[in-house]
PDB file of N, CA and C in Angstrom:
ATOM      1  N   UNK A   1      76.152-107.450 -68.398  1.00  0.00           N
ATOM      2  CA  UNK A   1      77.220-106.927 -67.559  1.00  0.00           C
ATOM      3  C   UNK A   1      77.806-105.625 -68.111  1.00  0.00           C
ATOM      4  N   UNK A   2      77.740-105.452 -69.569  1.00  0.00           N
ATOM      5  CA  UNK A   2      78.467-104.463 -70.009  1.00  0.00           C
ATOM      6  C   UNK A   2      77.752-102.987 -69.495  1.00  0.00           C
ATOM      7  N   UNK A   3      76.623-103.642 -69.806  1.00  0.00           N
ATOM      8  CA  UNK A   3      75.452-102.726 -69.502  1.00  0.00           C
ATOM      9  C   UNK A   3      75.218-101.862 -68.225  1.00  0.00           C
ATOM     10  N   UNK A   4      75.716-102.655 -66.958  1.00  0.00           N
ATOM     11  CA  UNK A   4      75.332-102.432 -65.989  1.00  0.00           C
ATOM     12  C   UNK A   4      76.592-101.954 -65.747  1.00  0.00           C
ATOM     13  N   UNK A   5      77.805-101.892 -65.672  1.00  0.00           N
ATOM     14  CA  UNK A   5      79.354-101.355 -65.738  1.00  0.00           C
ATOM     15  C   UNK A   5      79.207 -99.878 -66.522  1.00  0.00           C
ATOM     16  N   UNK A   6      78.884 -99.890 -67.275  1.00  0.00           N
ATOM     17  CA  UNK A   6      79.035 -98.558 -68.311  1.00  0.00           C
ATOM     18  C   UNK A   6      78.234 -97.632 -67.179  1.00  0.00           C
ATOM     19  N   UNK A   7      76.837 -98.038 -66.651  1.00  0.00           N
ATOM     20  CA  UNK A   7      76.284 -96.816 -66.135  1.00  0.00           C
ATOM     21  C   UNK A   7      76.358 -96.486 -64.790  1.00  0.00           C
ATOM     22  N   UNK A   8      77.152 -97.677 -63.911  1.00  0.00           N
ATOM     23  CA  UNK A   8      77.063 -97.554 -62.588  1.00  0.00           C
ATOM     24  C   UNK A   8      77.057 -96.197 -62.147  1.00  0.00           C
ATOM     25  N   UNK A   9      77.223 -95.200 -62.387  1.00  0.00           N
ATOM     26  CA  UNK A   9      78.259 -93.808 -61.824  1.00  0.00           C
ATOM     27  C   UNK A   9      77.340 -92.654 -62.581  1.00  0.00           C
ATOM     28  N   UNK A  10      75.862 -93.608 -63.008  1.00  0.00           N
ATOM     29  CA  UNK A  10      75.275 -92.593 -64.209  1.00  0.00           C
ATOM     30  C   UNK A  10      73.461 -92.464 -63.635  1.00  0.00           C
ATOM     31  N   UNK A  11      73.421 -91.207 -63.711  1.00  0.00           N
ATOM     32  CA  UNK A  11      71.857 -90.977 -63.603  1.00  0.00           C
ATOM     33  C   UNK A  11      71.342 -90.934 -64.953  1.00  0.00           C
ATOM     34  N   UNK A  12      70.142 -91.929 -65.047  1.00  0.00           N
ATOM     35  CA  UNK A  12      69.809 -92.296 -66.222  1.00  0.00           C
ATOM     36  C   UNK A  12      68.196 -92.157 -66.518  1.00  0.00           C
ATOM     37  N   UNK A  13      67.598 -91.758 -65.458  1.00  0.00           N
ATOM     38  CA  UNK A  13      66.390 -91.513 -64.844  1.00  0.00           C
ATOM     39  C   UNK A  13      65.738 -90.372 -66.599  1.00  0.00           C
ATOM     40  N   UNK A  14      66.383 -89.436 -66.952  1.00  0.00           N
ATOM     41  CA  UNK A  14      65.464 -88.737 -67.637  1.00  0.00           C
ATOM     42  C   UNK A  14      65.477 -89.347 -69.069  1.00  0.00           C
ATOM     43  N   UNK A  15      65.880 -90.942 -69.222  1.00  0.00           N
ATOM     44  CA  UNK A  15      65.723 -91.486 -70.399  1.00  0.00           C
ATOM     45  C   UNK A  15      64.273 -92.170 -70.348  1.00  0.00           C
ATOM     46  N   UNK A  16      63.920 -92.039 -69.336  1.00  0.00           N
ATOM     47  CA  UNK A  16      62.700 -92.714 -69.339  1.00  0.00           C
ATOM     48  C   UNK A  16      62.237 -94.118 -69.433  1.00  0.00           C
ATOM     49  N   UNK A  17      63.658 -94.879 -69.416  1.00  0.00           N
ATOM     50  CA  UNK A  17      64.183 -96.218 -70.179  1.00  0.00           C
ATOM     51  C   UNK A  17      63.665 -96.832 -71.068  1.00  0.00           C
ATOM     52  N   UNK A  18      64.032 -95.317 -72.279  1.00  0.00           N
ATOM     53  CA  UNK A  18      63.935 -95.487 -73.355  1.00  0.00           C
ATOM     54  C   UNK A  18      65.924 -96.068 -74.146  1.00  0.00           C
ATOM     55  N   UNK A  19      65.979 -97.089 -74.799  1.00  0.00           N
ATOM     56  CA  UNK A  19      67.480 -97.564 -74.874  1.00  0.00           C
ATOM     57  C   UNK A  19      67.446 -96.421 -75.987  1.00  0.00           C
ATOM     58  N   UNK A  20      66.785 -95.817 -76.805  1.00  0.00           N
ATOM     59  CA  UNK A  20      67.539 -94.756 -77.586  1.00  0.00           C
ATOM     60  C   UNK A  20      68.290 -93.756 -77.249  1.00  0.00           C
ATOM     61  N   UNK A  21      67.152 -93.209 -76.366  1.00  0.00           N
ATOM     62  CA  UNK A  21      67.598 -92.003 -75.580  1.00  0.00           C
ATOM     63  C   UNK A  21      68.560 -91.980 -74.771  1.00  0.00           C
ATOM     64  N   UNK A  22      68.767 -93.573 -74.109  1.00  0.00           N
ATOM     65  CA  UNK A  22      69.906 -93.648 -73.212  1.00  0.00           C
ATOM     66  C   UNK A  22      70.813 -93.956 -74.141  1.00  0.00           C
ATOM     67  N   UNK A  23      71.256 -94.130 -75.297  1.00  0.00           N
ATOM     68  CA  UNK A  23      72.185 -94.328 -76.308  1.00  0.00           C
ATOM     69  C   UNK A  23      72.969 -93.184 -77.010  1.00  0.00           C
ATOM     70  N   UNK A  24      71.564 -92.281 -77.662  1.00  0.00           N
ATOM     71  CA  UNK A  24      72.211 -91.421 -78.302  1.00  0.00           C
ATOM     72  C   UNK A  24      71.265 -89.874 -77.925  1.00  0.00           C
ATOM     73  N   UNK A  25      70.878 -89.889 -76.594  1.00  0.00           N
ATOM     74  CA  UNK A  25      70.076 -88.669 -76.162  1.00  0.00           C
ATOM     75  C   UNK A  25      69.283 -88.303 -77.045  1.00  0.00           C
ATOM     76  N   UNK A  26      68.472 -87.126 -76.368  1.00  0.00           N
ATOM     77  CA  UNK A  26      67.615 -86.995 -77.153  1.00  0.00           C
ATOM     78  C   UNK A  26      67.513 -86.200 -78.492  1.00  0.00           C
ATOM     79  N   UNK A  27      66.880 -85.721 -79.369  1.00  0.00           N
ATOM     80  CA  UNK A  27      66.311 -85.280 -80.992  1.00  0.00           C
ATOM     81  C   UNK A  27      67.018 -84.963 -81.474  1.00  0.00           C
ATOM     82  N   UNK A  28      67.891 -83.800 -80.608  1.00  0.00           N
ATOM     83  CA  UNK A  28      68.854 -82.937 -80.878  1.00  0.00           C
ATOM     84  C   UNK A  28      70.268 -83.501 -80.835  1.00  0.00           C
ATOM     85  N   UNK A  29      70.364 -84.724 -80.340  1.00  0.00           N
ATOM     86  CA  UNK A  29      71.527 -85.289 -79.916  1.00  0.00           C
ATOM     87  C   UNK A  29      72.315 -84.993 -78.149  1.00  0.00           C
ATOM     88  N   UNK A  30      71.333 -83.961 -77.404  1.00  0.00           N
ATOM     89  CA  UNK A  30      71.349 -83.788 -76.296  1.00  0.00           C
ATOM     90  C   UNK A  30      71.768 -85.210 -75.592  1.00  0.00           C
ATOM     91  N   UNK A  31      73.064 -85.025 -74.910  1.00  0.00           N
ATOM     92  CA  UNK A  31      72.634 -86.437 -73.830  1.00  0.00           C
ATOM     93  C   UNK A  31      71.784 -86.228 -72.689  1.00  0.00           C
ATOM     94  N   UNK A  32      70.947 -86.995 -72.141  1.00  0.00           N
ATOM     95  CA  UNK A  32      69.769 -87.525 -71.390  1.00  0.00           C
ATOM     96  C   UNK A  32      70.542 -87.974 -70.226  1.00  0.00           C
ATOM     97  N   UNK A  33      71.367 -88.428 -70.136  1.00  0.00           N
ATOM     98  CA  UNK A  33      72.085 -88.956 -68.661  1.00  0.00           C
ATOM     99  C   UNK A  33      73.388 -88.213 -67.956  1.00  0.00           C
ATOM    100  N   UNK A  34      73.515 -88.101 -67.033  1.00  0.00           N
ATOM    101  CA  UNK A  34      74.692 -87.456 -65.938  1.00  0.00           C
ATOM    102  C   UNK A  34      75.136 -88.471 -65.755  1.00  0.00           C
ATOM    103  N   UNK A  35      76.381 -88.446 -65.536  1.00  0.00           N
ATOM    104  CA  UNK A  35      77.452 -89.154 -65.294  1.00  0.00           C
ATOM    105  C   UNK A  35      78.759 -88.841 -64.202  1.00  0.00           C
ATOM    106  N   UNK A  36      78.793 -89.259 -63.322  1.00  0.00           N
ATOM    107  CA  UNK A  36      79.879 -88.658 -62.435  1.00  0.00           C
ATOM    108  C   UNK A  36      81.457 -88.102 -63.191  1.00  0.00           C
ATOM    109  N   UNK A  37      81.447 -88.578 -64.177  1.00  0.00           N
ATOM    110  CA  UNK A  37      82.931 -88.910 -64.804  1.00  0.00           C
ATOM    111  C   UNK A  37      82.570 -87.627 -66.027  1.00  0.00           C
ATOM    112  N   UNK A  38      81.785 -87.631 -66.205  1.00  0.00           N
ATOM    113  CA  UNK A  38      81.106 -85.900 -67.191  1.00  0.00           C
ATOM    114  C   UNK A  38      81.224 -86.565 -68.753  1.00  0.00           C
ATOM    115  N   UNK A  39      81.218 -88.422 -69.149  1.00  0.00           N
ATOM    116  CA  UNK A  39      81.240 -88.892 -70.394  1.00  0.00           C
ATOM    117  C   UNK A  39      79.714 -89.149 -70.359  1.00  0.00           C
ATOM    118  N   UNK A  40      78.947 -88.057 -70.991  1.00  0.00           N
ATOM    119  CA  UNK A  40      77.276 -88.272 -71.041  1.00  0.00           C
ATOM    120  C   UNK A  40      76.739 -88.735 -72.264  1.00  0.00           C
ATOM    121  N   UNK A  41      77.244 -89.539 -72.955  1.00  0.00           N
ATOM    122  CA  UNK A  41      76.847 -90.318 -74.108  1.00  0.00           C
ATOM    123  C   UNK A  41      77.161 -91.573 -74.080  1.00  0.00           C
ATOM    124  N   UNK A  42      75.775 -92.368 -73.889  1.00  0.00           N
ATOM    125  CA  UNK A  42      75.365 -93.937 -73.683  1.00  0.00           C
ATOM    126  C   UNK A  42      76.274 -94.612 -74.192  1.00  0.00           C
ATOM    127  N   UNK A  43      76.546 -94.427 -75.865  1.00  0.00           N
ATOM    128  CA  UNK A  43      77.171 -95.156 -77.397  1.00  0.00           C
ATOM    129  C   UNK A  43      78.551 -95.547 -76.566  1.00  0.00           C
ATOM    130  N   UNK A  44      79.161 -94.459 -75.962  1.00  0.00           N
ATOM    131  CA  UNK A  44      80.590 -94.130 -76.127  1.00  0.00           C
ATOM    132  C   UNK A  44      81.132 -94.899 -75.037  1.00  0.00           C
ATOM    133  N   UNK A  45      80.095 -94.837 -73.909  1.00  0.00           N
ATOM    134  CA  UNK A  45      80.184 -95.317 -72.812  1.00  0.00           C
ATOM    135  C   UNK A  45      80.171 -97.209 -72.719  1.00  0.00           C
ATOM    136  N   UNK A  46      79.304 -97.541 -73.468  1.00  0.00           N
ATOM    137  CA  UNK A  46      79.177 -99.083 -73.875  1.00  0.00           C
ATOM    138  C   UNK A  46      80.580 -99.102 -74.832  1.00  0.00           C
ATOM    139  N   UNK A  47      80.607 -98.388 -75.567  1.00  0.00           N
ATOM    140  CA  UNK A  47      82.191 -99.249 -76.752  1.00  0.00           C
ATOM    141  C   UNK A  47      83.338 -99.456 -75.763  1.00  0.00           C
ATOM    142  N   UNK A  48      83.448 -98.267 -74.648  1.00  0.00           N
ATOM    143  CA  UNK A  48      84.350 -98.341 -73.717  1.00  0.00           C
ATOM    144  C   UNK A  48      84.084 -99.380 -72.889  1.00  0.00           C
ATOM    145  N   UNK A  49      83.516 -99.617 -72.194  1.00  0.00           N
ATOM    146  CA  UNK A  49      83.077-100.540 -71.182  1.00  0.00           C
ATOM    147  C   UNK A  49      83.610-101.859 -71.863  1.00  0.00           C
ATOM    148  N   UNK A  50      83.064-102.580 -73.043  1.00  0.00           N
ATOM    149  CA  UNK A  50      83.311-103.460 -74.106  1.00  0.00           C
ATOM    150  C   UNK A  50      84.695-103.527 -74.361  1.00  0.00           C
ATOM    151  N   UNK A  51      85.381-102.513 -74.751  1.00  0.00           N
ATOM    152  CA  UNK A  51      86.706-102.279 -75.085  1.00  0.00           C
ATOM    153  C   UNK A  51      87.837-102.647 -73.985  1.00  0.00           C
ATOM    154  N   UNK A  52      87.177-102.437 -72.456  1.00  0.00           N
ATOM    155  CA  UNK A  52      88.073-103.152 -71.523  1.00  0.00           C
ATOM    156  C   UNK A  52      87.610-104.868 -70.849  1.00  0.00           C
ATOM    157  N   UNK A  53      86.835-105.148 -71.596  1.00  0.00           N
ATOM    158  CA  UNK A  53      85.776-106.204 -70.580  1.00  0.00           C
ATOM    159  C   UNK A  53      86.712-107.153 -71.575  1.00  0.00           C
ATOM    160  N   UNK A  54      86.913-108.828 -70.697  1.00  0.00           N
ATOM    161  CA  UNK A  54      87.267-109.924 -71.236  1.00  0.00           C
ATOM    162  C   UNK A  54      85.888-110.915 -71.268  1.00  0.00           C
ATOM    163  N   UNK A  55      85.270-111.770 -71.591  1.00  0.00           N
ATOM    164  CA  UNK A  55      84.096-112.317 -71.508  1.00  0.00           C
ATOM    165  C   UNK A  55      84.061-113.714 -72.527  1.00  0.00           C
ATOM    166  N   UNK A  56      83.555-114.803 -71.665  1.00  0.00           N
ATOM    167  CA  UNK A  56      83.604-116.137 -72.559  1.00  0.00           C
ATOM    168  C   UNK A  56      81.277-115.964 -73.146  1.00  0.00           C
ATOM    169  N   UNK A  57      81.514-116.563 -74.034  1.00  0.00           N
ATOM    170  CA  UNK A  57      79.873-116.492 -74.522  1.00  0.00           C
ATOM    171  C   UNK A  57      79.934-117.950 -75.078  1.00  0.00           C
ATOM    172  N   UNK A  58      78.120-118.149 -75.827  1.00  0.00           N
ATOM    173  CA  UNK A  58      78.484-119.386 -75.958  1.00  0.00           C
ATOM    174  C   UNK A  58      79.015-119.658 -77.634  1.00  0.00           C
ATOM    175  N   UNK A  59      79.772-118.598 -77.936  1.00  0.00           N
ATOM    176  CA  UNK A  59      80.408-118.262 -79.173  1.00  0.00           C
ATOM    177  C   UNK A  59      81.402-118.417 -78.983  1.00  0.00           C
ATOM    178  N   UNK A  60      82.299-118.522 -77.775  1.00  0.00           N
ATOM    179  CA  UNK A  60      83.511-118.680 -77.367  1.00  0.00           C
ATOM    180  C   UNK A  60      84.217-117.428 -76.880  1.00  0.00           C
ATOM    181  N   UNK A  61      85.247-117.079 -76.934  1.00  0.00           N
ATOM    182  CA  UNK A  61      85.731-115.804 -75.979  1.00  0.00           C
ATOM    183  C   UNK A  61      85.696-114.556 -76.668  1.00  0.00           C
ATOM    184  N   UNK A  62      85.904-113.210 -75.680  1.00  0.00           N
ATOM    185  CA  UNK A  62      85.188-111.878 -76.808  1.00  0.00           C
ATOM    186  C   UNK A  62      86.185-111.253 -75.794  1.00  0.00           C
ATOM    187  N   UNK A  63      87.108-110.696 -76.502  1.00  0.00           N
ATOM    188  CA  UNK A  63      88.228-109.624 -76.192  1.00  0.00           C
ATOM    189  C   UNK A  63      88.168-108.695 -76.820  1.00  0.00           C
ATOM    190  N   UNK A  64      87.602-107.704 -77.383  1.00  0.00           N
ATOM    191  CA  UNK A  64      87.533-106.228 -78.065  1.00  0.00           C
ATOM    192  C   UNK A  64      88.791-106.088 -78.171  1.00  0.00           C
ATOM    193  N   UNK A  65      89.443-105.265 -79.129  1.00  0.00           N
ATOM    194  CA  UNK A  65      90.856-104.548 -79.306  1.00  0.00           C
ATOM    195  C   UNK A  65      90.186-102.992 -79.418  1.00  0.00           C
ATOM    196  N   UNK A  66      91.065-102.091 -79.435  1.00  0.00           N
ATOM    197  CA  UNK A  66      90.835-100.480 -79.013  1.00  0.00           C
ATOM    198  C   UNK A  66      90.104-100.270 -80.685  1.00  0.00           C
ATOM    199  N   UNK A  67      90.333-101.272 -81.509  1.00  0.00           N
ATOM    200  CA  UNK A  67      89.559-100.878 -83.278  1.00  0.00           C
ATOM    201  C   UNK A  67      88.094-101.625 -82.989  1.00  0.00           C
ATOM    202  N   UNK A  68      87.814-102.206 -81.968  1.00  0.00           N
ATOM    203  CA  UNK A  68      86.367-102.363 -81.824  1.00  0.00           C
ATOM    204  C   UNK A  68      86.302-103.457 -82.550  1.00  0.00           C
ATOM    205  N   UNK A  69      87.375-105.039 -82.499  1.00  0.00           N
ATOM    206  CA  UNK A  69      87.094-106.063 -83.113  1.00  0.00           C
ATOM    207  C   UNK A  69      87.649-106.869 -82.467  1.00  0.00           C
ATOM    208  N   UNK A  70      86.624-108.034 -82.511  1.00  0.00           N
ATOM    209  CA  UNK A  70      87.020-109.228 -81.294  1.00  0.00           C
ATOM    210  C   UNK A  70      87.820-109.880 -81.931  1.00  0.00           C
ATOM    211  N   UNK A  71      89.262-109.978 -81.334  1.00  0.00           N
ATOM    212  CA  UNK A  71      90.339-110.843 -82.200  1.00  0.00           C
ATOM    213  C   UNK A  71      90.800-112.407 -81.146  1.00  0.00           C
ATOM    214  N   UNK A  72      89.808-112.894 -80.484  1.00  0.00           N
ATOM    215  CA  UNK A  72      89.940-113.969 -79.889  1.00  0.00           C
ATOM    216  C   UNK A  72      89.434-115.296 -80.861  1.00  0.00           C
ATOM    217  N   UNK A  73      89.970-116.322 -80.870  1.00  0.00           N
ATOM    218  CA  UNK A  73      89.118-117.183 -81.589  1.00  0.00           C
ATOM    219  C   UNK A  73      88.495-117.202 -82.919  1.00  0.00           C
ATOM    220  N   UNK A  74      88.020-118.186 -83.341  1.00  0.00           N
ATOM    221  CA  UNK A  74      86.677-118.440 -84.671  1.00  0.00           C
ATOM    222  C   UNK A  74      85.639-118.075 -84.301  1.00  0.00           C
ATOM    223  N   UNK A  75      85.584-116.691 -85.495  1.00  0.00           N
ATOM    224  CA  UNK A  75      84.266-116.883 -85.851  1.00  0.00           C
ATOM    225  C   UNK A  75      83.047-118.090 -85.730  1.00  0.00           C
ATOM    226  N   UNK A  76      82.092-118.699 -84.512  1.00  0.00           N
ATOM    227  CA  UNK A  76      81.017-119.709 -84.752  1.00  0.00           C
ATOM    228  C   UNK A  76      79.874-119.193 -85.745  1.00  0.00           C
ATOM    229  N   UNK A  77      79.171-120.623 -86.555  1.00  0.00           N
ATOM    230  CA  UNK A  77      78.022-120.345 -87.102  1.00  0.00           C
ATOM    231  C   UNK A  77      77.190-121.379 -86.587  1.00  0.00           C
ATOM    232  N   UNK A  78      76.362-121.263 -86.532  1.00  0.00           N
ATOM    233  CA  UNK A  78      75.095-121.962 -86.481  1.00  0.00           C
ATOM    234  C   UNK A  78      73.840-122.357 -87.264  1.00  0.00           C
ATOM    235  N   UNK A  79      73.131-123.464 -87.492  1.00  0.00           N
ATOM    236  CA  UNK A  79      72.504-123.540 -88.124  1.00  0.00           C
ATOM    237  C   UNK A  79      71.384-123.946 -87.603  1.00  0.00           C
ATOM    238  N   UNK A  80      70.217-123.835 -88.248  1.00  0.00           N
ATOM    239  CA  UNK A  80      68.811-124.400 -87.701  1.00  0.00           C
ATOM    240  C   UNK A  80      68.586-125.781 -88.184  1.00  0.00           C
ATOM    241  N   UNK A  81      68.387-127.143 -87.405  1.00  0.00           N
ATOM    242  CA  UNK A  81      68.132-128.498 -88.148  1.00  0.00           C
ATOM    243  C   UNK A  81      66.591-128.619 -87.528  1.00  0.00           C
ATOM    244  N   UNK A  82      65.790-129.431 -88.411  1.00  0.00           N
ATOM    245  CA  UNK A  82      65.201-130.161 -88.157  1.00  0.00           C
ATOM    246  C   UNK A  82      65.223-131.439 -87.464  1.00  0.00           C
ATOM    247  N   UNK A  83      64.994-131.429 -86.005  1.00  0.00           N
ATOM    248  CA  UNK A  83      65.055-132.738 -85.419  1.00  0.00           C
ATOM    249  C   UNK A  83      63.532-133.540 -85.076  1.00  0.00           C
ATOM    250  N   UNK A  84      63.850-134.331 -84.449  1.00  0.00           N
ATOM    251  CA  UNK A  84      62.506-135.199 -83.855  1.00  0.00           C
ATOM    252  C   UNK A  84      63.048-135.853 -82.463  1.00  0.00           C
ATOM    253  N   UNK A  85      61.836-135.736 -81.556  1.00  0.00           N
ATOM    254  CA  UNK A  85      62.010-136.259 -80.072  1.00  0.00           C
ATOM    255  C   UNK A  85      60.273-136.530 -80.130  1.00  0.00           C
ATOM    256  N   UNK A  86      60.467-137.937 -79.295  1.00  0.00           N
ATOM    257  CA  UNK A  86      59.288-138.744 -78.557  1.00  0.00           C
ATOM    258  C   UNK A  86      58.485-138.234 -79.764  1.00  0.00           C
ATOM    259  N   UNK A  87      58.325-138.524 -81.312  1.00  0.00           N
ATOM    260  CA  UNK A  87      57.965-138.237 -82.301  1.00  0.00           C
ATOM    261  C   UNK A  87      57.559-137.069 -82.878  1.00  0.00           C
ATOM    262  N   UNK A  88      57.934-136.379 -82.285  1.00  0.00           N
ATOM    263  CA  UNK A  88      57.351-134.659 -82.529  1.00  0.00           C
ATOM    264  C   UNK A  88      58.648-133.865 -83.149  1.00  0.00           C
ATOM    265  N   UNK A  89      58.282-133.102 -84.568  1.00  0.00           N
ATOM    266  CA  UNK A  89      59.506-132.579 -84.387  1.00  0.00           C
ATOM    267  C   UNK A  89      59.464-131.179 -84.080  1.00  0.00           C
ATOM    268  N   UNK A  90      60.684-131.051 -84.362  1.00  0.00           N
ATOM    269  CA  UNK A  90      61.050-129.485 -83.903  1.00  0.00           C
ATOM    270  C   UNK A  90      62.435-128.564 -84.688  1.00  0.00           C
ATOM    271  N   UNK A  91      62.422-127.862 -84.110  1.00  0.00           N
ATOM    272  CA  UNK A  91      63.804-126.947 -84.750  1.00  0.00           C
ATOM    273  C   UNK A  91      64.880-126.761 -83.951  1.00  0.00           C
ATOM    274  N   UNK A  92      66.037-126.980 -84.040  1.00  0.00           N
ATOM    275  CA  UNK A  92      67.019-127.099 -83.216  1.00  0.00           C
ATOM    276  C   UNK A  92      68.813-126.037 -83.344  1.00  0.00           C
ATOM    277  N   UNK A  93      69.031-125.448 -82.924  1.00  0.00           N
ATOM    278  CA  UNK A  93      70.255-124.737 -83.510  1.00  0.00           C
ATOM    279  C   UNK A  93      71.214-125.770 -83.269  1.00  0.00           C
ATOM    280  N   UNK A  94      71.955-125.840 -84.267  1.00  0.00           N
ATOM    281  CA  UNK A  94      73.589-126.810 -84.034  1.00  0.00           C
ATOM    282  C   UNK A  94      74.572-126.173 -84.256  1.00  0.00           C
ATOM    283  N   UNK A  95      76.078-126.186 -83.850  1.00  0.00           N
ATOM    284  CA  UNK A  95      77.529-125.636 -84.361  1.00  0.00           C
ATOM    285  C   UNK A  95      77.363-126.494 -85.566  1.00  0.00           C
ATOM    286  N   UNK A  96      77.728-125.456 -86.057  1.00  0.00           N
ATOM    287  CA  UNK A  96      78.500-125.814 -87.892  1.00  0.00           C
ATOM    288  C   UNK A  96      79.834-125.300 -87.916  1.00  0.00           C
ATOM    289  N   UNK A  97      80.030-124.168 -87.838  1.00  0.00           N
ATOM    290  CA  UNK A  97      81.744-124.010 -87.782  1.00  0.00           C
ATOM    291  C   UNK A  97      82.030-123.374 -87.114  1.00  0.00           C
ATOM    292  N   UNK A  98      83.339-123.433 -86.167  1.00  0.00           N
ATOM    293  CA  UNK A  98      84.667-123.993 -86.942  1.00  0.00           C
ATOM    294  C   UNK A  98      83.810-125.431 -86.968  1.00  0.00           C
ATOM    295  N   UNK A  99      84.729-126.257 -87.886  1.00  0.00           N
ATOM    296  CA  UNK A  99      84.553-127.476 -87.998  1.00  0.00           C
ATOM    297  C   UNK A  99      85.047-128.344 -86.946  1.00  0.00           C
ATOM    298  N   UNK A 100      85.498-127.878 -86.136  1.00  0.00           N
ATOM    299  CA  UNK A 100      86.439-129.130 -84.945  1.00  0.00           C
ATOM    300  C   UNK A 100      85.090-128.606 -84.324  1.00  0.00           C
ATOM    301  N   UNK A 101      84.017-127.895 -83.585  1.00  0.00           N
ATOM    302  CA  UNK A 101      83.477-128.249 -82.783  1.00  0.00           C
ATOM    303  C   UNK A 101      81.891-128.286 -83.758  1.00  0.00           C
ATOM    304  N   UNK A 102      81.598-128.652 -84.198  1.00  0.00           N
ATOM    305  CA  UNK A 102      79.912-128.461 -85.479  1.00  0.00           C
ATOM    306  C   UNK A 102      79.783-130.188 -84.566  1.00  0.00           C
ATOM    307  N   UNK A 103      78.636-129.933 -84.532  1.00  0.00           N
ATOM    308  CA  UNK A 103      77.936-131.500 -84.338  1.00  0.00           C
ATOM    309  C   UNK A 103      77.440-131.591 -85.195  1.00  0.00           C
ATOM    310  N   UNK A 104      77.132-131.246 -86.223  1.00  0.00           N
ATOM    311  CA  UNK A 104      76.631-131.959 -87.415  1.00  0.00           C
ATOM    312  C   UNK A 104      77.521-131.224 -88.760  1.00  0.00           C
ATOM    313  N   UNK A 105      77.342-131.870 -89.746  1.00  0.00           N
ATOM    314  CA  UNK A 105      78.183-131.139 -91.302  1.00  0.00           C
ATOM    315  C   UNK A 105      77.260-129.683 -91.681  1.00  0.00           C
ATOM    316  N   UNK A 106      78.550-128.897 -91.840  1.00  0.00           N
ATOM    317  CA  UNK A 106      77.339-127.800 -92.359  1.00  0.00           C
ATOM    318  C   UNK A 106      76.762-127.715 -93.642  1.00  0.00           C
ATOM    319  N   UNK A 107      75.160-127.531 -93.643  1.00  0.00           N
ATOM    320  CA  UNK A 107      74.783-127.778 -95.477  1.00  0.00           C
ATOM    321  C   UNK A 107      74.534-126.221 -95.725  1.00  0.00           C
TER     322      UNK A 107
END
């Protein structure tokens, strides 16, 4: 979504959809895209976009502040377990912290 918000208003055609070029233009630092609004740098355009967007993930909620740091909530981690189903096993990600929501202890 952020993605698609930042460029609505943007011709992006001579990046070739290349994400560098649409990021930080090309060699020279040239920007590669037009923009109705005349902000022709990808970078600047995503921190902004980000910087006003509210958004739940499955990390929990992501509010940017204008310093470019999500001050909603805990930090989640995750871990990789080894499980088994219908005898086969496999690899599984689980919450580990915060600790009020981890389904399993974190090792």
């Amino acid at each position: 979504k952020a993605l698609e918000a930042a460029f609505t208003t943007c011709n992006i055609g001579a990046t070739g959809g290349n994400a560098h070029a649409l990021l930080f233009g090309d060699t020279n630092g040239n920007p590669l895209i037009n923009c109705q609004d005349g902000q022709n740098f990808g970078k600047q355009r995503i921190i902004d976009t980000l910087t006003d967007m509210y958004f739940d993930t499955f990390y929990g909620k992501v509010i940017f502040s204008p310093f470019r740091q999500n001050f909603v909530g805990h930090v989640r981690a995750l871990q990789v377990k080894r499980m088994t189903a219908d005898l086969q096993p496999y690899l599984a990600p689980m919450v580990a912290l915060p600790r009020s929501k981890a389904v399993q202890e974190f090792v």
